[in-house]
Each structure stands twice: as structure tokens, then as C-alpha cells.
Protein backbone atom coordinates (compact mmCIF):
# COMPACT_ATOMS: atom_id res chain seq x y z
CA UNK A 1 93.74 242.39 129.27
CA UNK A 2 91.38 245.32 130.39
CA UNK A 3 88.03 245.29 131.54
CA UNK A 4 86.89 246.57 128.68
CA UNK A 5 89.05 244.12 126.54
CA UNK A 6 87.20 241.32 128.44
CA UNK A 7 83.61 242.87 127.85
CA UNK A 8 85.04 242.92 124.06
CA UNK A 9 84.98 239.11 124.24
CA UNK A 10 81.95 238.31 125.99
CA UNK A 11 78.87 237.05 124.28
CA UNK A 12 75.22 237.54 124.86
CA UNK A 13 73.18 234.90 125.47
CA UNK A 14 69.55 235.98 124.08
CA UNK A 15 67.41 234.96 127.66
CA UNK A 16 64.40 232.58 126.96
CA UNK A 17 61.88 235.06 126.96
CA UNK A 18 63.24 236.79 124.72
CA UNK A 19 62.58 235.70 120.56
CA UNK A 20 66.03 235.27 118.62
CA UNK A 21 66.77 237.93 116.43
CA UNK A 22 66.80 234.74 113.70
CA UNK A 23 63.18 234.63 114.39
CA UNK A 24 62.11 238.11 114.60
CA UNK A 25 60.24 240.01 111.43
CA UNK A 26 62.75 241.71 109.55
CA UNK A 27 61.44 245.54 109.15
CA UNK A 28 61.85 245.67 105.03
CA UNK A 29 59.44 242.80 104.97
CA UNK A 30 57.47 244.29 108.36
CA UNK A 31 57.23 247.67 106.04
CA UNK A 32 56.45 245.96 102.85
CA UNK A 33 53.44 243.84 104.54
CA UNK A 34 52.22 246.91 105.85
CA UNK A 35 52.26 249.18 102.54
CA UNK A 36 50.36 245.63 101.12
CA UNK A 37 47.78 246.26 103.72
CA UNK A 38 47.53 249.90 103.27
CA UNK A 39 47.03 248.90 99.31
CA UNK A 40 44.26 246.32 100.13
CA UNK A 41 42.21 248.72 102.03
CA UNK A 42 42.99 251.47 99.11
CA UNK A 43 41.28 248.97 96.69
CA UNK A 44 38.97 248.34 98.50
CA UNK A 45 37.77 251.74 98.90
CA UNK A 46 38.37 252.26 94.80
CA UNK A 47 36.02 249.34 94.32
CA UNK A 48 33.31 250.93 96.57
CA UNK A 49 33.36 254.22 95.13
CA UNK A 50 33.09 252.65 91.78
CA UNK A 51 29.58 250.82 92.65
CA UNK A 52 28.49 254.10 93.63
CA UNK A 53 29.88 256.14 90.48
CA UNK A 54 32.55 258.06 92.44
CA UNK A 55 35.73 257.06 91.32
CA UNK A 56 35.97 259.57 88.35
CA UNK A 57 36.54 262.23 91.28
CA UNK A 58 39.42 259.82 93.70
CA UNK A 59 42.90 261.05 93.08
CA UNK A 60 44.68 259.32 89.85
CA UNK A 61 47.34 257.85 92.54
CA UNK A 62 44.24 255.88 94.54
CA UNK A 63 43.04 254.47 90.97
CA UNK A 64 46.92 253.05 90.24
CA UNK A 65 48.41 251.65 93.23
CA UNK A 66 52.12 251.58 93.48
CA UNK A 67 53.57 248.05 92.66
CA UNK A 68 56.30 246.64 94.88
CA UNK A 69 59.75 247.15 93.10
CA UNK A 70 60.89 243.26 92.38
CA UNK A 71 63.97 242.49 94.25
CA UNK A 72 67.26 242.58 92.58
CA UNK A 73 68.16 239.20 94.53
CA UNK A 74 68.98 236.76 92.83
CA UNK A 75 70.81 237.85 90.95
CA UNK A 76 72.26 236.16 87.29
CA UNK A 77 75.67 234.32 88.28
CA UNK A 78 78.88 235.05 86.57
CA UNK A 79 79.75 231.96 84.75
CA UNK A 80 83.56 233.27 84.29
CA UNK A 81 83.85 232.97 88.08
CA UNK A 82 84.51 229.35 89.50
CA UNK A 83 85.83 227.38 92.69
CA UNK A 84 87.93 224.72 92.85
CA UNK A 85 86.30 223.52 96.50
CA UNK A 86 81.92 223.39 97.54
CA UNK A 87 80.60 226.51 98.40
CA UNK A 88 80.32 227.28 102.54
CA UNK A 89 77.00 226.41 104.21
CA UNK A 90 75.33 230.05 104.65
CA UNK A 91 75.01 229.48 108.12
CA UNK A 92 78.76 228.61 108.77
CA UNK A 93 79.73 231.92 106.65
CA UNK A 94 77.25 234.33 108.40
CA UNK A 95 77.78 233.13 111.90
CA UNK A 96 82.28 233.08 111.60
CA UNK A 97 82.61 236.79 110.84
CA UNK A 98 85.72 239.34 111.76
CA UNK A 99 84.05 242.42 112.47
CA UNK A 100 86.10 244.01 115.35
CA UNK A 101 83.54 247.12 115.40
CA UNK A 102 81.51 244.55 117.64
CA UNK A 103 83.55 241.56 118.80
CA UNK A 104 86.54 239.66 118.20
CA UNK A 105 84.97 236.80 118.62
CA UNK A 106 84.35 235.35 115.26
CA UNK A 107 81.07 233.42 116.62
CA UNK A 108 79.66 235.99 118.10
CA UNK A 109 79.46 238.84 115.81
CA UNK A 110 76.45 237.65 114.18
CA UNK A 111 74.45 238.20 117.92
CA UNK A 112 75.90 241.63 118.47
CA UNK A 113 74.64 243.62 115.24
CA UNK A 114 70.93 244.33 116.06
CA UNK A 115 71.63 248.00 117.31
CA UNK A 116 73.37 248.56 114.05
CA UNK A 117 71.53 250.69 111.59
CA UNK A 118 71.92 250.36 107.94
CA UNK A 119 68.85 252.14 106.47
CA UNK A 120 69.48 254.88 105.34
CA UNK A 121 73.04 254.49 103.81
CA UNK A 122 74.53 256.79 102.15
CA UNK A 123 78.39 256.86 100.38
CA UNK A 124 80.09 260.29 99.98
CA UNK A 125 82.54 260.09 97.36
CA UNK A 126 85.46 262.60 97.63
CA UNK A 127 88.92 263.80 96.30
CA UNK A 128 90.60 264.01 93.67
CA UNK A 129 87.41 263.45 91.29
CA UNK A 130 85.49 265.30 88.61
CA UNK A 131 81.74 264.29 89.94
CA UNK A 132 82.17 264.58 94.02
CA UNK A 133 78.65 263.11 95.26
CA UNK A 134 77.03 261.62 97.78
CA UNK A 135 75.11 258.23 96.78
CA UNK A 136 72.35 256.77 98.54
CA UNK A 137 73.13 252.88 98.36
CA UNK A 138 69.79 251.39 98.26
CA UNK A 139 68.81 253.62 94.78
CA UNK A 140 72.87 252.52 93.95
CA UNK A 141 71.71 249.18 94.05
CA UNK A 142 68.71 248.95 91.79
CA UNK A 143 70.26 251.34 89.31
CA UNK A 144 73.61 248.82 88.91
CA UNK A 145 73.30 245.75 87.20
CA UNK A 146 74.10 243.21 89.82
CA UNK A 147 75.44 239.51 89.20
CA UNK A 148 76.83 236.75 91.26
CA UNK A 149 80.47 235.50 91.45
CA UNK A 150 81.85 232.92 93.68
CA UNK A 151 84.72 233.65 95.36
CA UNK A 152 87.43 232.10 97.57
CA UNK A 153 88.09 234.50 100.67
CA UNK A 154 91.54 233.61 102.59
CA UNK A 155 91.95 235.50 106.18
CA UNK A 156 95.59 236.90 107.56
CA UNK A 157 94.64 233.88 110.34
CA UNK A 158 94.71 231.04 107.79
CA UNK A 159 91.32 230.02 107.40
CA UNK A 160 89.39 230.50 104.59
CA UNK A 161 85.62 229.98 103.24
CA UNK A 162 84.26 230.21 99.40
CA UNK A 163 80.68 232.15 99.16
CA UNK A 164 78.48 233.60 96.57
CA UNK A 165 78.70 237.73 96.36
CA UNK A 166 76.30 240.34 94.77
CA UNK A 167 77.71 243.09 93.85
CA UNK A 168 78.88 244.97 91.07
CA UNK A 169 82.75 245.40 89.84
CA UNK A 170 84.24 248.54 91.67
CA UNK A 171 85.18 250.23 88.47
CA UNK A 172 81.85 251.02 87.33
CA UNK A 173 81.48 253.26 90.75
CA UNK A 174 84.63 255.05 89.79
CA UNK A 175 83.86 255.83 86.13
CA UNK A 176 80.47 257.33 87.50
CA UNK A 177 82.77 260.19 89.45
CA UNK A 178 85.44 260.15 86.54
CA UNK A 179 88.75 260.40 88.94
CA UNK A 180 91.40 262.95 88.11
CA UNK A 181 94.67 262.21 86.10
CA UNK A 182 96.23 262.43 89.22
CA UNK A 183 94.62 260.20 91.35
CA UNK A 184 97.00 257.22 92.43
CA UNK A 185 94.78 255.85 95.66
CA UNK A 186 91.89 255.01 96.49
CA UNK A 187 90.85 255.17 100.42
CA UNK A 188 87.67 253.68 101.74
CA UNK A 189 86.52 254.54 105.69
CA UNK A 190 83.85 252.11 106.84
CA UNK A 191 81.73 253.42 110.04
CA UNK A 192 82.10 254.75 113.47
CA UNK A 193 78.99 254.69 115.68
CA UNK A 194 80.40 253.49 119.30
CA UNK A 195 76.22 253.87 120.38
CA UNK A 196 75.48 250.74 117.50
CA UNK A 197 79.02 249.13 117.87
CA UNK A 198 79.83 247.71 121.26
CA UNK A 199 83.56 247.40 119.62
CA UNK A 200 84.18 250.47 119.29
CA UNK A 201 82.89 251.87 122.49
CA UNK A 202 85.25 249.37 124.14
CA UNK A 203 87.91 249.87 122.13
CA UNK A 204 88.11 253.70 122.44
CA UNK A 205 91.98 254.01 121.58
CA UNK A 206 91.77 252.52 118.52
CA UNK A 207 92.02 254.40 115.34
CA UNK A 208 88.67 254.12 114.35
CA UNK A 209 87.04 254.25 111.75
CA UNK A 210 88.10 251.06 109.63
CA UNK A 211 90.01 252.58 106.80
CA UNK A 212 91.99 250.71 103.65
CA UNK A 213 93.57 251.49 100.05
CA UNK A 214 94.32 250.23 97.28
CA UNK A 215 95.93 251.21 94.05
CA UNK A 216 93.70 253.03 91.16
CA UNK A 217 95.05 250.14 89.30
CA UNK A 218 93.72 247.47 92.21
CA UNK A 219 90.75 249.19 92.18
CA UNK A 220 90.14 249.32 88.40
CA UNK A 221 90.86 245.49 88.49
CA UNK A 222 88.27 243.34 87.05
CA UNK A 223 88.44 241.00 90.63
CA UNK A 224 87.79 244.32 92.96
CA UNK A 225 84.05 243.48 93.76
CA UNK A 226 81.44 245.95 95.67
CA UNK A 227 79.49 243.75 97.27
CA UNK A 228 75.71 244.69 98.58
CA UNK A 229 74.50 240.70 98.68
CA UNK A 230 75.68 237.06 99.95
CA UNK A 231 73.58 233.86 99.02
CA UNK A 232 71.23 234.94 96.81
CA UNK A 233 69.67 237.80 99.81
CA UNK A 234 70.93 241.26 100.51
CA UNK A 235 74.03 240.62 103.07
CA UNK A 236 73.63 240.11 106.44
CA UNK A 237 74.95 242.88 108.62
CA UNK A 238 77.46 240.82 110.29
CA UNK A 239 78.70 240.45 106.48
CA UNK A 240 79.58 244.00 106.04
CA UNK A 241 76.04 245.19 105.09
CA UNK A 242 74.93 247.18 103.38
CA UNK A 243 77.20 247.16 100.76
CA UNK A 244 81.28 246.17 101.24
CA UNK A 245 84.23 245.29 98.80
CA UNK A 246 85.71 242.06 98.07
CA UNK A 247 89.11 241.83 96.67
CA UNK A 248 89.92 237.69 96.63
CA UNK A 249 93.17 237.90 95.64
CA UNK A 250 94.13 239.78 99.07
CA UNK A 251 93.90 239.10 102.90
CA UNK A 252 90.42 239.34 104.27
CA UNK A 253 91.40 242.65 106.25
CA UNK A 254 91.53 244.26 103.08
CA UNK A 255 88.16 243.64 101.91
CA UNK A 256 86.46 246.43 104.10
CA UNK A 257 83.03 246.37 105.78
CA UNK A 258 79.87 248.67 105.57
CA UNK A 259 81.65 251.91 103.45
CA UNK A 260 80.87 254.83 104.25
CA UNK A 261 83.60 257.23 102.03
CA UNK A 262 85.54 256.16 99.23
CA UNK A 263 88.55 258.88 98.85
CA UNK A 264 90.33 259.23 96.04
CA UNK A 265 94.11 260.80 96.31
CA UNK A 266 97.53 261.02 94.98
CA UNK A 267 99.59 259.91 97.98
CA UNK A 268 99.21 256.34 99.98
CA UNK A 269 97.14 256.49 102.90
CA UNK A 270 98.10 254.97 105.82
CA UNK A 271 95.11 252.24 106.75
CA UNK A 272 93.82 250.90 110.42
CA UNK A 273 95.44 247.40 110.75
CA UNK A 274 98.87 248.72 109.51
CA UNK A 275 98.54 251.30 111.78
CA UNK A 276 97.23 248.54 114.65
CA UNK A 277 99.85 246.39 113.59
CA UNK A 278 102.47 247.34 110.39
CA UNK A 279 104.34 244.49 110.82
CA UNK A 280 101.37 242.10 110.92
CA UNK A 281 99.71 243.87 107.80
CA UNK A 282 101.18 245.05 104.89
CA UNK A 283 99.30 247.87 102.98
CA UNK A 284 99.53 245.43 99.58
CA UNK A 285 98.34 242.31 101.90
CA UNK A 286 98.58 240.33 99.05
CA UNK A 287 97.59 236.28 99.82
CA UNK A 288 101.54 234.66 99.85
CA UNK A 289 102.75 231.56 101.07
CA UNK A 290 106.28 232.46 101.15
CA UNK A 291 105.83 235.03 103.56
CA UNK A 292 104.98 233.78 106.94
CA UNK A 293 102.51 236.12 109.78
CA UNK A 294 104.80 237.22 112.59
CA UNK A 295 103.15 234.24 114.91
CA UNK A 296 102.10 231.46 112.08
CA UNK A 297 102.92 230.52 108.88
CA UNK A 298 100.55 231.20 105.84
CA UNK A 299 101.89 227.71 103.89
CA UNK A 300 98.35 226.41 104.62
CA UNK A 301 94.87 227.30 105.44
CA UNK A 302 92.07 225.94 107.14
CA UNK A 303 88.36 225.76 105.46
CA UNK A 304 85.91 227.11 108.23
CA UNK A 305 83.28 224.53 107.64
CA UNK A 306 84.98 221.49 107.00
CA UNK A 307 88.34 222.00 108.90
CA UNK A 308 90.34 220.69 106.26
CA UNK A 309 93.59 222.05 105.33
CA UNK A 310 94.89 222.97 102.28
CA UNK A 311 98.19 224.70 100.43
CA UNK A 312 97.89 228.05 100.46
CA UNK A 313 98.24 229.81 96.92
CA UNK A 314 99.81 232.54 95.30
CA UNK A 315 97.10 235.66 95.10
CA UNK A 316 94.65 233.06 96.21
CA UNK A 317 95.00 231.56 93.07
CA UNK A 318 93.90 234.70 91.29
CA UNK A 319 97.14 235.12 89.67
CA UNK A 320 96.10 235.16 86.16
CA UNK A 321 93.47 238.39 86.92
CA UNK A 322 96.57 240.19 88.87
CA UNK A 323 99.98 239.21 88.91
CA UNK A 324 100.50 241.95 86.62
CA UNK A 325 100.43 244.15 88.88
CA UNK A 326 102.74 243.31 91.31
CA UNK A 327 106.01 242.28 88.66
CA UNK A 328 108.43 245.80 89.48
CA UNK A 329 107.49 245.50 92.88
């Protein structure tokens, strides 16, 4: 292992002086308390100049304060989307994360994304489309109408968790830039800033960024999930804020974190972990029992939270939404 390997896996222990990021403001509601203020005193002032017969000559945007958009969280659940198991504790899901960008320690993730910046976000949106843009995620997100579906997640190392996305089904992206005739792919690249990412400033042969694919068909798939929220909240950036895919039918590898570029293209794009790793993961990656990982088998996985073990299934048991797709393979 090298040195900076090793410095991969280490963990920061916050010192006691210093307040866990847990407990620290977070800056949307810092900013929001703030404009609140600013909007008290505002009144104020409107209410004075009123007493004194002045507030015919204050600007019309003094007289009409601007109200507080209304979160989109929660959002209305998605009663055609059930588990067969309890739903992970949030704190077990949002503290066992794989994001190799930081750490590959699972645990630790969650205490290495402070640095990382997520506001402003932007997507750019390339290829072999009709409407090329570039979409600003936040005004994404209060312009789509979200919903909640619960969703088993299986990982390439056999363990496995069921959570609560927000999000919005991928298609609905893609009919906004109306894809080509030709368009066969579709290749998402998640982020590469080594000066927020401790990961990737270690890790400086890798191929970064995070890249996958799927199929316009996979994509179009009523199961393929943008995600922008977990547990009722926007997600948490060890999560894969601020906004991700879920695909629950496939390994976890394939569901990739904080996108940046969604490509659209007629041949298949080669994608980071195959590339890492092509015999370890398969550019379909599709959850199967039958076919064992190089070092373990996949016949059964283990839930995160509870530590019991149970039979792995077919797609994940999503076989009904996309077996389908997969028959002349």
C-alpha cells in the first residue's frame, strides 16, 4: 500500500474544541435566518414610515416582502413502490457510504465531506440531443414534481440497505432535451475537485472523474430514479448530494454520485470501475446470484443495520419493472 493509499484510509477525529459538523448551523438555514432578519427590520421600517405618512414614496419591493419558497421536502410517497424488509435507520444509511472521491472507508465518508461544495450546481447536458443546456439543479428541483419511493439498494460487496429517495424518474430529464434517433447511451460524469475531495488528491492515477452508462432503454426505465433527497431532507453530501441516480435493480456502483454531465451517444462508453477493474464490474452490473464477484459470492447479502443475511435476488427483485430488457442478451 502507498503512503498515500494509507492517508486514503485514515479518519479524522474532530478534536474537542472543535463543534461536530452534526452540530454546526447548516448555511441554507444560516442564510435563510438571516434574509428573516433582514425582513424584520424591513417591516419594521415600512411600519414607521407609515405612522409618519411616508410609505406611499418606499419602493413597491419594501411594501411586499419576499416570502420564503416552501420546501419541496417531504415530499408525497409513491404508493406503487414497496419493501419487503423495515426501512434503514437514517443514521446507519448516512454514516455507511461508498464514496471513493473521499475515503474508502465506508464509516468515514460522512466526516470527510465538509470541504465539498454543492451550491451552486449546475448539470450540462450534451450529445447527441436536440435541446443541449446547462441546468442549474436547485431551480431543477422546484420546477420537477418530486415524490418518494422506497427502494432496496444491493452493493457489488454484498450488503445492502432499503431507504426513502426524492427524486424524480430520469426520463422526464431526457424528454426535456428530446435525444436524437440515434442516441443508444447515456453517460453520466460525476465530479473532480482533488482541493474538496481528499480521494482524489490521493488517488491521482485513477481515472477520475466517476463516470457510468446505461442503455437509452435503462435510462427511459420507469425504476431509473434522479435522486436530489433521502429521508424526507435534501440528501446529505456523503449521499451523493446534490442530486444522484438510483437504479435498484443494479449494483450500487452503478447508481452514480453528485452528476455533473449527462452525455448522450451512439456508442458504449467505457465507465471508471470497469476500467478500475473489468473483471470485477460489468458495464450491465445487473444484481445476480448466479454470478459470483471474483473474491465472494453474491448468493447472499448482508443488511447494514441489522447484519442479517438474506438470499440475494434476481435484479434485486425488480424483475417485473426490467427483465425485459435483458432476454436476447
Amino acid at each position: 500500500m502507498t503512503a498515500a493509499e494509507a492517508n486514503l484510509f485514515s479518519v479524522r477525529i474532530p478534536k474537542g474544541r472543535e463543534l461536530p459538523e452534526r452540530m454546526a448551523t447548516p448555511e441554507r438555514a444560516y442564510f435563510n435566518r438571516r434574509k428573516f432578519l433582514e425582513r424584520m427590520g424591513m417591516a419594521a421600517g415600512v411600519a414607521a414610515a407609515t405612522r409618519v405618512g411616508l410609505a406611499s414614496t418606499l419602493p413597491s419591493t419594501l411594501l411586499a416582502a419576499e416570502e420564503t419558497p416552501k420546501s419541496p421536502y417531504p415530499a408525497p410517497r409513491n404508493a406503487k413502490f414497496t419493501l419487503d424488509r423495515p426501512i434503514t435507520a437514517e443514521k446507519v444509511a448516512t454514516r455507511y457510504n461508498n464514496f471513493a472521491e473521499f475515503t474508502h472507508q465506508k464509516e468515514a465518508v460522512w466526516l470527510l465531506v465538509d470541504k465539498f461544495q454543492i451550491e451552486p450546481w449546475t448539470i450540462k447536458v450534451r450529445g447527441l440531443v436536440n435541446k443541449p443546456q446547462t441546468i442549474d439543479v436547485h431551480k431543477l428541483i422546484r420546477e420537477m414534481p418530486l415524490e418518494e419511493r422506497l427502494y432496496r439498494h444491493r452493493c457489488i460487496e454484498a450488503w445492502s440497505m432499503a431507504v426513502p429517495w426524492t427524486g424524480f424518474p430520469f426520463r422526464k430529464l431526457i424528454e426535456m432535451v428530446e435525444p436524437r434517433n440515434d442516441a443508444r447511451y447515456v453517460r453520466m460524469l460525476s465530479f473532480y475537485r482533488p482541493d474538496q475531495a481528499q480521494g482524489q488528491q490521493q488517488l491521482k492515477s485513477w481515472p477520475w472523474p466517476d463516470r457510468e452508462a446505461l442503455t437509452m432503454q435503462e435510462a427511459m426505465n420507469d425504476l431509473a430514479f434522479m435522486v436530489t433527497g433521502l429521508y424526507g431532507k435534501p440528501i446529505p453530501k456523503q449521499n451523493g448530494a446534490p442530486i444522484r441516480i438510483a437504479l435498484p435493480w443494479k449494483y450500487g456502483f452503478k447508481s452514480l454520485k453528485s452528476i455533473e454531465v449527462i452525455e448522450f451517444t451512439d456508442q458504449q462508453p467505457q465507465t471508471f470501475w470497469h476500467e478500475i477493474a473489468p473483471t470485477h464490474h460489468d458495464f450491465y452490473a445487473n444484481v445476480d446470484p448466479r454470478v459470483p464477484h471474483p473474491q465472494w459470492s453474491q448468493e447472499t447479502e448482508r443488511d447494514i443495520e441489522t447484519g442479517e443475511r438474506r438470499k440475494t435476488i434476481l435484479y434485486n427483485g425488480y424483475g417485473d419493472h426490467v427483465a425485459h430488457m435483458y432476454a436476447r442478451r
